[in-house]
N, C-alpha and C. Protein backbone atom coordinates (compact mmCIF):
# COMPACT_ATOMS: atom_id res chain seq x y z
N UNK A 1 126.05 95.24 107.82
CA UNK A 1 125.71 94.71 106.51
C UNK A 1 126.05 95.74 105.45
N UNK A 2 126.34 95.52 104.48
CA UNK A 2 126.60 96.72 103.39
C UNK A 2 126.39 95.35 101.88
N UNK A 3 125.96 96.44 101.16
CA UNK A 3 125.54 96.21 100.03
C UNK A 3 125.71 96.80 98.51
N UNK A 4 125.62 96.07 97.43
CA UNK A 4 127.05 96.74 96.47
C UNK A 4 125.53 97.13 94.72
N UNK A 5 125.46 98.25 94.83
CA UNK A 5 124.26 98.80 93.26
C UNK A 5 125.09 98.68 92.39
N UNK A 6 124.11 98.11 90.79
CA UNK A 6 125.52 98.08 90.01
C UNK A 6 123.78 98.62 88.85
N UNK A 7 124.00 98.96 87.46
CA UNK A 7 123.20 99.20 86.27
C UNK A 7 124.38 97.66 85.64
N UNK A 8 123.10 97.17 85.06
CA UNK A 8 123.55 96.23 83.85
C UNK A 8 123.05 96.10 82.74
N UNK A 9 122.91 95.04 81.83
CA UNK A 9 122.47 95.23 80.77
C UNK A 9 121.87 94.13 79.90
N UNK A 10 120.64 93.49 79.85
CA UNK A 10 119.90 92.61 79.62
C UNK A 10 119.26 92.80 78.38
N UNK A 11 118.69 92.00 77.74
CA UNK A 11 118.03 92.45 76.89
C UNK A 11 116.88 91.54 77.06
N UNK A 12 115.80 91.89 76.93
CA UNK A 12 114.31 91.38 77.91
C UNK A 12 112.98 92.27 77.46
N UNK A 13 112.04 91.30 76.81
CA UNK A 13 110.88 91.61 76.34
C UNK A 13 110.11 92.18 77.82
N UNK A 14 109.89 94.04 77.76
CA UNK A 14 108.93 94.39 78.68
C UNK A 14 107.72 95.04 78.17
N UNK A 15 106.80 94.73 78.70
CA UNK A 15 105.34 95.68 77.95
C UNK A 15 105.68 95.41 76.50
N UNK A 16 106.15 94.39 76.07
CA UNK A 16 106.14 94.28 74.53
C UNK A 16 107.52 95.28 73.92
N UNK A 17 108.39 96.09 74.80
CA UNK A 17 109.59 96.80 74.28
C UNK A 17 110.51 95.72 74.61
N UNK A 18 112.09 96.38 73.97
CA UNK A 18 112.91 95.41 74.07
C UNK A 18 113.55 96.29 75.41
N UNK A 19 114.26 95.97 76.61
CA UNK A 19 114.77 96.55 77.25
C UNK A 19 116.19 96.21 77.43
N UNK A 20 116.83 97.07 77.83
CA UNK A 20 118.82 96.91 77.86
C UNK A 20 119.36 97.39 79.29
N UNK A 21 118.01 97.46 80.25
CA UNK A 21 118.83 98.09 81.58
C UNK A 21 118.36 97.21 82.32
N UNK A 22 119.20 96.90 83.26
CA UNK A 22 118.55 96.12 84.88
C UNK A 22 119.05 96.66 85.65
N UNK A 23 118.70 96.78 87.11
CA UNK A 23 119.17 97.08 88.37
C UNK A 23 119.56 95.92 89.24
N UNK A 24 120.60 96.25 90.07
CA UNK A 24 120.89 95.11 90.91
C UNK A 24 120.94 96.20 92.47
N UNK A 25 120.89 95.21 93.30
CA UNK A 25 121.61 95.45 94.70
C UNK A 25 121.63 93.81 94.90
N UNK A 26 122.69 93.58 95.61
CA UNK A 26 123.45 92.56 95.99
C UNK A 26 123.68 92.95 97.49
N UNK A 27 123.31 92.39 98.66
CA UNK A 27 123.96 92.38 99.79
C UNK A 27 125.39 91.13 99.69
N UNK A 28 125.92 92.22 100.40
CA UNK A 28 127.84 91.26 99.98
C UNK A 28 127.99 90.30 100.97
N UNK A 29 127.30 90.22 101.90
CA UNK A 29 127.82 89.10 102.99
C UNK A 29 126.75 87.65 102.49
N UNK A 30 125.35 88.32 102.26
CA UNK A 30 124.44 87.07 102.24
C UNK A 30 124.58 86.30 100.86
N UNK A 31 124.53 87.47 100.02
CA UNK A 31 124.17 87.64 98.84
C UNK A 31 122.83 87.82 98.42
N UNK A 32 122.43 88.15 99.04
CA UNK A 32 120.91 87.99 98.61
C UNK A 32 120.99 89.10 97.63
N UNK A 33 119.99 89.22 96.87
CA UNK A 33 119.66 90.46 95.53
C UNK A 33 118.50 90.52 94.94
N UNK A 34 118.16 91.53 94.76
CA UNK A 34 117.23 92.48 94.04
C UNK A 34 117.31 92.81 92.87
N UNK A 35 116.43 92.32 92.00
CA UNK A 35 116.76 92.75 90.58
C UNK A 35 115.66 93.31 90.09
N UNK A 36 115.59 94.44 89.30
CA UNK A 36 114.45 95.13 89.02
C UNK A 36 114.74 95.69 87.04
N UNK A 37 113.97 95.25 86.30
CA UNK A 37 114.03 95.74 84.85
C UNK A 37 113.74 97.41 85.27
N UNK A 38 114.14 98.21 84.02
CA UNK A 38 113.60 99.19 83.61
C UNK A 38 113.60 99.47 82.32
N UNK A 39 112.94 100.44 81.23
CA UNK A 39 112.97 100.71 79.93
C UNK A 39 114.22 101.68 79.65
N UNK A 40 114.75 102.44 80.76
CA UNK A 40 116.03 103.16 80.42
C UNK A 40 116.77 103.14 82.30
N UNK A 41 117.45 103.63 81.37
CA UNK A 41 118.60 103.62 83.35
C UNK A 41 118.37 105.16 83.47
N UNK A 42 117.72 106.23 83.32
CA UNK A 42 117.92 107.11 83.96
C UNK A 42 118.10 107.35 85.51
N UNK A 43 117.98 108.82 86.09
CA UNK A 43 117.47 108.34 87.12
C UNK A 43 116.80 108.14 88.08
N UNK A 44 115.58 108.26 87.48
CA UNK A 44 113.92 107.55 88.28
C UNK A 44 114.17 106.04 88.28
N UNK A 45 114.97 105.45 87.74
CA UNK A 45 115.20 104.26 87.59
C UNK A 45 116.29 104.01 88.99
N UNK A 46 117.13 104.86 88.83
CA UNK A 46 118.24 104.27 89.78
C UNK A 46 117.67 104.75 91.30
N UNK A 47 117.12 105.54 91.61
CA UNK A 47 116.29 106.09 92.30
C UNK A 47 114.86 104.55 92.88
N UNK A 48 114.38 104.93 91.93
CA UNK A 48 113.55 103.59 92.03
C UNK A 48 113.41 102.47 92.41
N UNK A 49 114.52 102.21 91.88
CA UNK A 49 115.70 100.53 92.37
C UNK A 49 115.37 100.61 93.31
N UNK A 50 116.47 101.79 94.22
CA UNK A 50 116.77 101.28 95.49
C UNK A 50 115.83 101.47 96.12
N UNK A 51 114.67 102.08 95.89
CA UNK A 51 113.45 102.17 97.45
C UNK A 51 112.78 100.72 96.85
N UNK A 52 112.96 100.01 95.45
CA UNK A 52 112.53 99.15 95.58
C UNK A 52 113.24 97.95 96.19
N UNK A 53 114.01 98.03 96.40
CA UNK A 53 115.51 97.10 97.20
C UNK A 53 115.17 97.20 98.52
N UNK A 54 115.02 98.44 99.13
CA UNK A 54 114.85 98.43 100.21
C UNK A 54 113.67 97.80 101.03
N UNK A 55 112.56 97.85 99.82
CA UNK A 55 110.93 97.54 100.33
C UNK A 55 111.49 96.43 100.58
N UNK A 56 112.00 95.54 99.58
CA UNK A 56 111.98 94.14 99.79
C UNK A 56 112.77 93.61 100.59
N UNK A 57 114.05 94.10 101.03
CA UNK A 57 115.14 93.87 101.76
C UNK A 57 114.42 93.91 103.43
N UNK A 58 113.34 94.56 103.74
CA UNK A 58 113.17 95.33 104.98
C UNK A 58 113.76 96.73 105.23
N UNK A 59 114.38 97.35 104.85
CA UNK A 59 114.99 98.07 105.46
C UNK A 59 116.55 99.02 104.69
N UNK A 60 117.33 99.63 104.72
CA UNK A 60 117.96 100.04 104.32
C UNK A 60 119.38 99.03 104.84
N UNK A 61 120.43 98.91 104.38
CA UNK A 61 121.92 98.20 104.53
C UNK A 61 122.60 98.82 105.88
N UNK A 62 122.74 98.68 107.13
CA UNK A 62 123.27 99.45 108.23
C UNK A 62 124.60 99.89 107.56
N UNK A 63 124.97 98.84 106.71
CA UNK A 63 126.78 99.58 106.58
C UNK A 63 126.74 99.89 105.96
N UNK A 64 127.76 100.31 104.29
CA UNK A 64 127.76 101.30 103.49
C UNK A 64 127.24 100.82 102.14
N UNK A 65 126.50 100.70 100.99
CA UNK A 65 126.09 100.68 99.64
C UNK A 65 127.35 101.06 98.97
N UNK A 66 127.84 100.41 97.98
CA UNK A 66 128.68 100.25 97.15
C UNK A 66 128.08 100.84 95.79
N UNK A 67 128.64 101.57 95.41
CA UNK A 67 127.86 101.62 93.44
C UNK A 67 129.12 101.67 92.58
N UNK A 68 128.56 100.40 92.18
CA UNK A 68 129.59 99.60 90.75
C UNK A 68 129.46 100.16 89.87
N UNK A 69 130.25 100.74 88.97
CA UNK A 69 130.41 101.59 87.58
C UNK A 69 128.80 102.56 87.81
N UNK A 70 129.51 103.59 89.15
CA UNK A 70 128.77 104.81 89.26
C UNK A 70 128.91 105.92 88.03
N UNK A 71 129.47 105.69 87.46
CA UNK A 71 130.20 106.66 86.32
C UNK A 71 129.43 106.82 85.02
N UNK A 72 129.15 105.61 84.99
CA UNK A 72 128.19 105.09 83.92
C UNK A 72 126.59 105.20 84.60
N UNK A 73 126.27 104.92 85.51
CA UNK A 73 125.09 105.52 86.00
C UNK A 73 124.98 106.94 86.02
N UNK A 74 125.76 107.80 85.99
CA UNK A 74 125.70 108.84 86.48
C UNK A 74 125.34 109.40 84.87
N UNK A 75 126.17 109.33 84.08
CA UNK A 75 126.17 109.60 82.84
C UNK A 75 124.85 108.95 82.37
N UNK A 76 123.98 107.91 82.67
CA UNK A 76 122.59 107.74 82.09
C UNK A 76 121.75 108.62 82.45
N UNK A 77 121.71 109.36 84.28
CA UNK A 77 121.52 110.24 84.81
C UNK A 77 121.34 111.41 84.09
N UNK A 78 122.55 111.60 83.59
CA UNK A 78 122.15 113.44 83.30
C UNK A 78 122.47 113.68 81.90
N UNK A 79 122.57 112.48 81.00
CA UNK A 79 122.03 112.69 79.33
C UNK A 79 123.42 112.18 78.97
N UNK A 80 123.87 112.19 78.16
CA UNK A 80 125.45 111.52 77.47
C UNK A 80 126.61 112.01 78.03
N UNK A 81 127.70 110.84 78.28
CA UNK A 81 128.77 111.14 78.67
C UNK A 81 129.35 112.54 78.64
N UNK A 82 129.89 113.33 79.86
CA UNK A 82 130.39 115.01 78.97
C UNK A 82 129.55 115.82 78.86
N UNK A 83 128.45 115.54 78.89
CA UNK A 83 127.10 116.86 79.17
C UNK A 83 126.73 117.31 81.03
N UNK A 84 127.10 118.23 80.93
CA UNK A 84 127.08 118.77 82.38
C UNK A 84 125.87 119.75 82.38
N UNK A 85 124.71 119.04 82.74
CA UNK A 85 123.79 119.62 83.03
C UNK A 85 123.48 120.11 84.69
N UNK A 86 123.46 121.56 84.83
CA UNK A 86 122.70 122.51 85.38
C UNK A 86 121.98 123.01 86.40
């Protein structure tokens, strides 16, 4: 089984804020998916996701996790595009 993480971008009343991030995991064969809001994509968020993907999934993907526009996650990760933090 393998399964494909992507950050997207919603806009969705949470706790009364406006929010602009979602999480996905998508298993690619079933399709089944996991979608989880957050208030920013850092990454306690992307982090987060997936043990929350996993709770619900059962288990972790035996085959490999995919991450869709890792680049852009990565960069929510560690502060603005081009900042190489430390």
């Amino acid at each position: 089984m393998e399964a494909e993480v992507d950050f997207g971008e919603v806009m969705i009343r949470l706790r009364g804020e406006l929010v602009e991030c979602l999480f996905c995991l998508r298993m690619s064969y079933s399709g089944k998916a996991v979608h989880r809001a957050f208030a920013s994509g850092g990454q306690e968020a992307f982090i987060e996701g997936q043990a929350h993907a996993f709770t619900v999934l059962g288990g972790v993907p035996a085959g490999k996790v995919k991450y869709d526009n890792l680049k852009a996650a990565v960069a929510r990760c560690s502060g603005s595009p081009g900042t190489r933090r430390d």
